[in-house]
PDB file of N, CA and C in Angstrom:
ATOM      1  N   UNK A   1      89.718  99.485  99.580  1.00  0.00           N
ATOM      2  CA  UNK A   1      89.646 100.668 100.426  1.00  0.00           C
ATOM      3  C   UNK A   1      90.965 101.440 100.333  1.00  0.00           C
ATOM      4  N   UNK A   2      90.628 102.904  99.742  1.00  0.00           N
ATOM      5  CA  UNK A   2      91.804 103.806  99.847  1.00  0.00           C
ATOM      6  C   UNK A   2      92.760 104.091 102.193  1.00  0.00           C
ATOM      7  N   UNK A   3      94.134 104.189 101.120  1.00  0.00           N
ATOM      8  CA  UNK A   3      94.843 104.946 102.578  1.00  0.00           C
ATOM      9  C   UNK A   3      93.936 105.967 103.165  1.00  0.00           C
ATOM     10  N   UNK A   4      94.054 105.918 104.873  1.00  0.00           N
ATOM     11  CA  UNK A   4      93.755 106.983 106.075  1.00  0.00           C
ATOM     12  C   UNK A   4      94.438 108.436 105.214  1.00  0.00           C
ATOM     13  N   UNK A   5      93.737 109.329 105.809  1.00  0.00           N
ATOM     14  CA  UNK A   5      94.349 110.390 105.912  1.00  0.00           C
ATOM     15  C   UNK A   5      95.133 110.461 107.321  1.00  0.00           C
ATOM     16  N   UNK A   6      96.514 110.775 107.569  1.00  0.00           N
ATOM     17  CA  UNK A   6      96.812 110.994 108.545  1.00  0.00           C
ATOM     18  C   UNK A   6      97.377 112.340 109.098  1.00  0.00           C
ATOM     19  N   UNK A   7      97.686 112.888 108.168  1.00  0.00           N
ATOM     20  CA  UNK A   7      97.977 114.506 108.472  1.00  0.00           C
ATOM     21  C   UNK A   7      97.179 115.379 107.750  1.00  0.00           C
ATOM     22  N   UNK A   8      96.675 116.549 107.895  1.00  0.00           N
ATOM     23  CA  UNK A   8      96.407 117.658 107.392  1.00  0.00           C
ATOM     24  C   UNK A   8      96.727 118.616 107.674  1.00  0.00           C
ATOM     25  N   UNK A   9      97.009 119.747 107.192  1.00  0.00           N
ATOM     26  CA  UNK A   9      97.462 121.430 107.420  1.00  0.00           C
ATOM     27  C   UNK A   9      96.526 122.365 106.776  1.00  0.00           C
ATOM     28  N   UNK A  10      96.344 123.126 106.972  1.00  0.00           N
ATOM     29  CA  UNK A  10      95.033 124.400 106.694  1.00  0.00           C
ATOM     30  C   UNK A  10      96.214 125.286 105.520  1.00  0.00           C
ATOM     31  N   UNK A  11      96.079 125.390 104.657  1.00  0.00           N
ATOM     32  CA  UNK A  11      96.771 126.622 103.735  1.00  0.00           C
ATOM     33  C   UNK A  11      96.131 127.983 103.267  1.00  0.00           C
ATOM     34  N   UNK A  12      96.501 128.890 102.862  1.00  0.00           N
ATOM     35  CA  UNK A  12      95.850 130.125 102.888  1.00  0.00           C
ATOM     36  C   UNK A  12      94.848 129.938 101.958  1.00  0.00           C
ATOM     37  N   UNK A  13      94.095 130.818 101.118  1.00  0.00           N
ATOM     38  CA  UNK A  13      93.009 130.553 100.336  1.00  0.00           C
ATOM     39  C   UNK A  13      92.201 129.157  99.966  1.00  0.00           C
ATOM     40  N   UNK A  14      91.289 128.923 100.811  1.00  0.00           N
ATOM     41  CA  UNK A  14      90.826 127.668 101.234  1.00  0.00           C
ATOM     42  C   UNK A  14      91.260 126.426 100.219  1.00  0.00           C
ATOM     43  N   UNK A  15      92.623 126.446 100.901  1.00  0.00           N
ATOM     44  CA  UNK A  15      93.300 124.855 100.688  1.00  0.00           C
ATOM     45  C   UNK A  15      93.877 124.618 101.933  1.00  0.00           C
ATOM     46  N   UNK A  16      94.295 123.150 101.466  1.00  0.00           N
ATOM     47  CA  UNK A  16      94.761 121.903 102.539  1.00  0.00           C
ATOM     48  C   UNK A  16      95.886 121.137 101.813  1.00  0.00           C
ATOM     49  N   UNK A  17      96.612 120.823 102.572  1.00  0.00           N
ATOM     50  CA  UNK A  17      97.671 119.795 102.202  1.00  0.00           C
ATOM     51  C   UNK A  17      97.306 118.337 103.425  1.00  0.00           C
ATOM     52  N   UNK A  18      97.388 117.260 102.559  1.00  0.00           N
ATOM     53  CA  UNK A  18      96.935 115.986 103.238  1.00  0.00           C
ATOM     54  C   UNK A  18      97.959 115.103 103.246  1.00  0.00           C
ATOM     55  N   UNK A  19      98.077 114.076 103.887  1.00  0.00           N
ATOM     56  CA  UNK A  19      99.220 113.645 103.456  1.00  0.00           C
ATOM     57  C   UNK A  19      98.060 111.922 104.065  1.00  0.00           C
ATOM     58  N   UNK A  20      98.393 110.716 102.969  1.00  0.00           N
ATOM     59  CA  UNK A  20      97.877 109.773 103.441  1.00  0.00           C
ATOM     60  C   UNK A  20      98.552 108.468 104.345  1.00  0.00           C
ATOM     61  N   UNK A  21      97.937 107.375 104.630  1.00  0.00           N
ATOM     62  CA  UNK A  21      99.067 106.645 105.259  1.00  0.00           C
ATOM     63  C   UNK A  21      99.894 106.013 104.371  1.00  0.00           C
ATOM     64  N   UNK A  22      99.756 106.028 103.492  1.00  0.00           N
ATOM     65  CA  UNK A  22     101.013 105.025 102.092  1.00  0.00           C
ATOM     66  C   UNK A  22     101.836 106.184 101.827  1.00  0.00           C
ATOM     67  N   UNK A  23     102.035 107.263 102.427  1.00  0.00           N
ATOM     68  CA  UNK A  23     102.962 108.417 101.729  1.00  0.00           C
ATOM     69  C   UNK A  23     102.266 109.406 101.105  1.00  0.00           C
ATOM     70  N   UNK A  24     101.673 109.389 100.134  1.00  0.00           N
ATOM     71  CA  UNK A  24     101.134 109.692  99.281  1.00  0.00           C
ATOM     72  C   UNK A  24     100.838 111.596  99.984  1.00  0.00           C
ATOM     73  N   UNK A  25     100.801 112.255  99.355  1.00  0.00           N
ATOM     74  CA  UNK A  25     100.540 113.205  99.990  1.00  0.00           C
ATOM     75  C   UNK A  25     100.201 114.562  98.916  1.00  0.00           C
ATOM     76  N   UNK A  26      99.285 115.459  98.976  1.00  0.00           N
ATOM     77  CA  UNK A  26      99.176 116.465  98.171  1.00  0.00           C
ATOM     78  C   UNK A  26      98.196 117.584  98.235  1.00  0.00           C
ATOM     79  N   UNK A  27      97.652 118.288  97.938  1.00  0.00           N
ATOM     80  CA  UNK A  27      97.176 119.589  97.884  1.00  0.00           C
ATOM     81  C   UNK A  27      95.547 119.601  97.667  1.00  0.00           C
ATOM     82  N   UNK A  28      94.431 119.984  98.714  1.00  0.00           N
ATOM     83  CA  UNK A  28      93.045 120.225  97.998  1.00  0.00           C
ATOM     84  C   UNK A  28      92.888 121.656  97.844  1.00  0.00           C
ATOM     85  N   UNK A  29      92.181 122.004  96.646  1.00  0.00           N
ATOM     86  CA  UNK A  29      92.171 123.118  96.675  1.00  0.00           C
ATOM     87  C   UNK A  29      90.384 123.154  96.462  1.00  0.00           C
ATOM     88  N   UNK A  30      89.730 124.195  97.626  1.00  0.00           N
ATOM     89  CA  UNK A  30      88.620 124.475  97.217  1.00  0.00           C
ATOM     90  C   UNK A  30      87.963 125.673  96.598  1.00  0.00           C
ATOM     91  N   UNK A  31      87.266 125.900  95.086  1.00  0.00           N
ATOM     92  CA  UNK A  31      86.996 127.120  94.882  1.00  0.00           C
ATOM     93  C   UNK A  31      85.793 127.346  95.511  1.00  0.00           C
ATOM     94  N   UNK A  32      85.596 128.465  96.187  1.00  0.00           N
ATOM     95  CA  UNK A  32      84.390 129.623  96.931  1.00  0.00           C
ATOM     96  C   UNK A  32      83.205 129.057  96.141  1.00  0.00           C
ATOM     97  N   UNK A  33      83.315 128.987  95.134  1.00  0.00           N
ATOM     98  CA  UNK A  33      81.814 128.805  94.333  1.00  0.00           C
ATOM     99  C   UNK A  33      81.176 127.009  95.284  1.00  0.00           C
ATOM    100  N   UNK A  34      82.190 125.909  95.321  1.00  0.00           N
ATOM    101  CA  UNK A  34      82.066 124.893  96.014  1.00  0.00           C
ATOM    102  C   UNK A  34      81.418 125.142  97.117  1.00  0.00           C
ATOM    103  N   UNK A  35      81.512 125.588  97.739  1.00  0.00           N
ATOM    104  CA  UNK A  35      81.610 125.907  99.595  1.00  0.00           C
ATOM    105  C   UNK A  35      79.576 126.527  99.388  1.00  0.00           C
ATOM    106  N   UNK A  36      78.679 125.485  99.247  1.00  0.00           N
ATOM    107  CA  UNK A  36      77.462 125.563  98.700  1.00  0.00           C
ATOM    108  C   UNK A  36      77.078 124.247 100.120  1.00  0.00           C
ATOM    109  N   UNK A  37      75.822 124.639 100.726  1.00  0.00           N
ATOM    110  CA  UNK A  37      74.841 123.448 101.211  1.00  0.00           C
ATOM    111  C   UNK A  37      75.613 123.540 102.530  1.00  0.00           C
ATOM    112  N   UNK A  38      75.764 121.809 102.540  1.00  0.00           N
ATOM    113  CA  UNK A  38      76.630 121.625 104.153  1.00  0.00           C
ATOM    114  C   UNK A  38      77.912 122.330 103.879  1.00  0.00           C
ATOM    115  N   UNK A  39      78.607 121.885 102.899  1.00  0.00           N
ATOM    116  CA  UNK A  39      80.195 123.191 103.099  1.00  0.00           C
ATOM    117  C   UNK A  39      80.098 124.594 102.890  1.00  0.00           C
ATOM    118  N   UNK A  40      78.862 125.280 103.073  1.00  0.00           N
ATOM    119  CA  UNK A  40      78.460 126.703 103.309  1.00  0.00           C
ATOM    120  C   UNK A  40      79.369 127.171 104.652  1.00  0.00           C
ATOM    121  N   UNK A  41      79.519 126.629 105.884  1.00  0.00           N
ATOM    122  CA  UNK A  41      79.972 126.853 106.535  1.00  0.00           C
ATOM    123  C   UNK A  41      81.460 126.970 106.507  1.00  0.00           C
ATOM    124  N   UNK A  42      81.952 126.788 105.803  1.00  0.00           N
ATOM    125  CA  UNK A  42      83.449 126.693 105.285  1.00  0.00           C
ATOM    126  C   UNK A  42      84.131 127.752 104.755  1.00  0.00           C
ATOM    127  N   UNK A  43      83.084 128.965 104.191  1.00  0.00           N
ATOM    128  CA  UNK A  43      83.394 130.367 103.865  1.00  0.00           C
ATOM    129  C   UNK A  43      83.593 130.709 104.974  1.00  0.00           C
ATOM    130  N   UNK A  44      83.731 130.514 106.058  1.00  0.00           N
ATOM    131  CA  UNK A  44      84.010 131.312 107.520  1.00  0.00           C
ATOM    132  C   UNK A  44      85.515 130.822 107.846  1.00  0.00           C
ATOM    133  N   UNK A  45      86.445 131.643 107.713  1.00  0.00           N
ATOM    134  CA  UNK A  45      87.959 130.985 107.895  1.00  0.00           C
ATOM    135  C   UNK A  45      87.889 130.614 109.083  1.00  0.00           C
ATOM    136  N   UNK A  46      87.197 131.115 109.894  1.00  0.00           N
ATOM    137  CA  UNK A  46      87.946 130.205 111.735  1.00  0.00           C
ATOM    138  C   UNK A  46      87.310 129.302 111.742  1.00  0.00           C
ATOM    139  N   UNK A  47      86.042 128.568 110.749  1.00  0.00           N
ATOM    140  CA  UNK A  47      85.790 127.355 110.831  1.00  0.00           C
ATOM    141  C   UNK A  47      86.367 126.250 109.598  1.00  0.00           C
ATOM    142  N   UNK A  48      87.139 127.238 108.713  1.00  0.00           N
ATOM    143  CA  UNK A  48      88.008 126.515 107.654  1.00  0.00           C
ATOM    144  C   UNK A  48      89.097 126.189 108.603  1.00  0.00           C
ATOM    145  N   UNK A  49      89.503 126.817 109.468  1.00  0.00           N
ATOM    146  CA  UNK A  49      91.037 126.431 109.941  1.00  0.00           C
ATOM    147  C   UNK A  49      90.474 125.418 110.936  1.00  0.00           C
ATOM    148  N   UNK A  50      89.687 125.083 111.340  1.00  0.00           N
ATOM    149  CA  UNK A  50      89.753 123.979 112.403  1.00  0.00           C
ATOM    150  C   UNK A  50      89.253 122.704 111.665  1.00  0.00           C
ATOM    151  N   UNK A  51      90.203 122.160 110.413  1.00  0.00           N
ATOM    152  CA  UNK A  51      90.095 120.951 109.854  1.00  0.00           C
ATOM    153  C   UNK A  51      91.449 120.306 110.872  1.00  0.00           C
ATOM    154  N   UNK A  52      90.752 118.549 110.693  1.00  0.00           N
ATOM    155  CA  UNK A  52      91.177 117.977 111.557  1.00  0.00           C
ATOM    156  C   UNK A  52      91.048 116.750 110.809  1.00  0.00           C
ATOM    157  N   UNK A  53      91.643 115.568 111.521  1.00  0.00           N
ATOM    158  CA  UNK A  53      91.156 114.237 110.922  1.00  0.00           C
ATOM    159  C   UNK A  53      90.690 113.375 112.168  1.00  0.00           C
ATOM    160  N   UNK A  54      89.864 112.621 111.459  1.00  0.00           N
ATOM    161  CA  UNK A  54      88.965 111.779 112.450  1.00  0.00           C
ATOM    162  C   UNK A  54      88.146 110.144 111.761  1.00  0.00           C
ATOM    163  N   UNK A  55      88.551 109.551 112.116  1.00  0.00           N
ATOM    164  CA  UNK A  55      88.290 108.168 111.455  1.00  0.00           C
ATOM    165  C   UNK A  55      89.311 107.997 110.020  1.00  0.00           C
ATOM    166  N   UNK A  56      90.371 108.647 109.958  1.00  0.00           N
ATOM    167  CA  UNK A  56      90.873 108.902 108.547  1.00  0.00           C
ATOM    168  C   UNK A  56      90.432 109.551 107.727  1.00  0.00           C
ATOM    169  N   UNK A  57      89.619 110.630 107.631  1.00  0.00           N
ATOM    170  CA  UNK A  57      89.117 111.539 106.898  1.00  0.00           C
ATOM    171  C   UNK A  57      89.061 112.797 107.316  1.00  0.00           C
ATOM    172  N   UNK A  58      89.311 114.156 106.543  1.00  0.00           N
ATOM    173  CA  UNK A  58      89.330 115.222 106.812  1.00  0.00           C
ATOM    174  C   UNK A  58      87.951 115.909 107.251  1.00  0.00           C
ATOM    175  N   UNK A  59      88.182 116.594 108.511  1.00  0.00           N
ATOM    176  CA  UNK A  59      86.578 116.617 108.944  1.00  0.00           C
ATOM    177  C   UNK A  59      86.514 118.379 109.715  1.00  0.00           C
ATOM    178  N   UNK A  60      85.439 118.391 109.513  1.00  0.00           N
ATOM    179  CA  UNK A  60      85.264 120.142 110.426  1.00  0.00           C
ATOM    180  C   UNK A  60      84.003 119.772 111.486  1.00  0.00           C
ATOM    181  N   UNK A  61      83.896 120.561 112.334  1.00  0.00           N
ATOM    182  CA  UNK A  61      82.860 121.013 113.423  1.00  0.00           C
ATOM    183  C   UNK A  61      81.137 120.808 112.201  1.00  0.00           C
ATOM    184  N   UNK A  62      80.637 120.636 112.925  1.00  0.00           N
ATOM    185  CA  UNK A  62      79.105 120.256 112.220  1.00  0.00           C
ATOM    186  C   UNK A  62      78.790 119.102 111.604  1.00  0.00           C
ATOM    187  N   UNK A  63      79.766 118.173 111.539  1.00  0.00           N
ATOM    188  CA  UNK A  63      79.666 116.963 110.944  1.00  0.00           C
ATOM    189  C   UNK A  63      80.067 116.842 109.370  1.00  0.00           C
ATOM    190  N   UNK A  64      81.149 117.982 109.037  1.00  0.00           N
ATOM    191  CA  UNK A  64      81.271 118.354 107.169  1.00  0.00           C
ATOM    192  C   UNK A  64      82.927 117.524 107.419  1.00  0.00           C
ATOM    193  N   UNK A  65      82.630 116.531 106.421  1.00  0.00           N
ATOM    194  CA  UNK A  65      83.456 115.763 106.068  1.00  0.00           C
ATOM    195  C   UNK A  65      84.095 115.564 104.338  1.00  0.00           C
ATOM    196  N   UNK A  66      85.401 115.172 104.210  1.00  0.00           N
ATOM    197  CA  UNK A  66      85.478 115.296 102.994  1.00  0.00           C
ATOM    198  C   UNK A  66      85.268 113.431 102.383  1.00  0.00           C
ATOM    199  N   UNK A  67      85.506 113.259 101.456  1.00  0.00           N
ATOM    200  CA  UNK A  67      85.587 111.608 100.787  1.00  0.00           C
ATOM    201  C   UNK A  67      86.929 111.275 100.740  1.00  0.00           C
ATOM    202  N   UNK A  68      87.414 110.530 101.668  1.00  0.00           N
ATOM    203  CA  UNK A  68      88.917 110.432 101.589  1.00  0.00           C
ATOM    204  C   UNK A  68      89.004 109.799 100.643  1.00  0.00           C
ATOM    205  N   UNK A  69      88.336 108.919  99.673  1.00  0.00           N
ATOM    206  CA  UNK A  69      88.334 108.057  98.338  1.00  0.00           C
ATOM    207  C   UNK A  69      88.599 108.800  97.294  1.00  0.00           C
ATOM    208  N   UNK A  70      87.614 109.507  97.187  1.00  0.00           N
ATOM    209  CA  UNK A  70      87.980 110.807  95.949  1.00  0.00           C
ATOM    210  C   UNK A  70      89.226 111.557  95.679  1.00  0.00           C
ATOM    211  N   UNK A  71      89.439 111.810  97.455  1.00  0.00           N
ATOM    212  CA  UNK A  71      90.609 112.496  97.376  1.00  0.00           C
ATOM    213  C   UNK A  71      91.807 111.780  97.056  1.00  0.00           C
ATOM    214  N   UNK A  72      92.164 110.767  97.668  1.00  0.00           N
ATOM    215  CA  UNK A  72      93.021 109.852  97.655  1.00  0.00           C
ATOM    216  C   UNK A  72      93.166 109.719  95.821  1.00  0.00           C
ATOM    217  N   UNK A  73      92.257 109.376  95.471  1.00  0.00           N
ATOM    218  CA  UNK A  73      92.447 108.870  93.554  1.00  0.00           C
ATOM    219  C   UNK A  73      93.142 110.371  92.731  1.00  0.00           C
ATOM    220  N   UNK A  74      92.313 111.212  93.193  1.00  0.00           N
ATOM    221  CA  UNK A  74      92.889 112.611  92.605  1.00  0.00           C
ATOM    222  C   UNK A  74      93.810 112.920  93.077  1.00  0.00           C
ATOM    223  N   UNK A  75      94.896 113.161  94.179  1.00  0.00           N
ATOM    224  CA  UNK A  75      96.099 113.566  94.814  1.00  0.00           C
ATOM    225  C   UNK A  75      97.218 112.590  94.190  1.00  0.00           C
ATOM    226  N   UNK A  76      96.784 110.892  94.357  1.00  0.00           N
ATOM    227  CA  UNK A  76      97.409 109.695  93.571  1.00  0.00           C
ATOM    228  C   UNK A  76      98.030 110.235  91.941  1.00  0.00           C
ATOM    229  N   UNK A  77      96.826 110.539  91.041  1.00  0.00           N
ATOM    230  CA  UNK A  77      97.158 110.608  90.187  1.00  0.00           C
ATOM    231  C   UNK A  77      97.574 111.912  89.400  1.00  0.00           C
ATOM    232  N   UNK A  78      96.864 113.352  90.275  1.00  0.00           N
ATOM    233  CA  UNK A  78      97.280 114.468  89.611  1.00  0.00           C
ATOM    234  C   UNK A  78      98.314 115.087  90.575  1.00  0.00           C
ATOM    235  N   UNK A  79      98.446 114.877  91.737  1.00  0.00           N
ATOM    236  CA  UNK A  79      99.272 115.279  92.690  1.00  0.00           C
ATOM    237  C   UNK A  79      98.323 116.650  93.729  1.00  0.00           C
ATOM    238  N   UNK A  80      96.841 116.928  93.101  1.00  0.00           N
ATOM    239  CA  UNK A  80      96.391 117.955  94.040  1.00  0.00           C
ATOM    240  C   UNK A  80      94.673 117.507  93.622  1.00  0.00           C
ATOM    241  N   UNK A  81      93.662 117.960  94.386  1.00  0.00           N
ATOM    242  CA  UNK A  81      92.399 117.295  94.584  1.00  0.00           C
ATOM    243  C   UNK A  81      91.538 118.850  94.067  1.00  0.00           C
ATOM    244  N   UNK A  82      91.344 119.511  93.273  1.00  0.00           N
ATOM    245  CA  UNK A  82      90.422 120.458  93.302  1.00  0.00           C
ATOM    246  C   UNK A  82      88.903 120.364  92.917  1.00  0.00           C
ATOM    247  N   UNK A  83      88.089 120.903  94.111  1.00  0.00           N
ATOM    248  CA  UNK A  83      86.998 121.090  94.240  1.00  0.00           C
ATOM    249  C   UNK A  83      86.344 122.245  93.670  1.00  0.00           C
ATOM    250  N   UNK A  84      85.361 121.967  92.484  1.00  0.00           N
ATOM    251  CA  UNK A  84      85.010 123.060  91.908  1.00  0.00           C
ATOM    252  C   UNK A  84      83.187 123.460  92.520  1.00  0.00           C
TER     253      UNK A  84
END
């Protein structure tokens, strides 16, 4: 089992900076074309800015959660997580 997320910050053009519990810390970036289905709601910035963490994972209003696993392996090894 990958590190908690324990911090997150909202950045301008729908990204995030995460930071996990081993240190580890780095950049998601999501492109617009992503933001499809349940993360449809995520094109709406006042519901992009109210990311939060909750059980160790980055989470929004409606139940849209990210994979802290995924993220964790991609931030680990490239230093930023982009979602295409």
């Amino acid at each position: 089992m990958e590190p908690d997320v324990v911090d997150v910050q909202v950045l301008p053009a729908w990204a995030l900076w995460v930071k996990f519990s081993d240190g580890i810390s780095g950049k998601v970036q999501f492109h617009t074309s992503h933001l499809t289905g349940v993360f449809e709601a995520l094109l709406d910035q006042n519901v992009f800015q109210q990311a939060h963490i909750e059980s160790g994972a980055v989470t929004w209003p409606g139940q849209i959660d990210l994979a802290p696993d995924a993220m964790y392996k991609a931030i680990k090894s490239q230093g930023e997580w982009i979602l295409r």
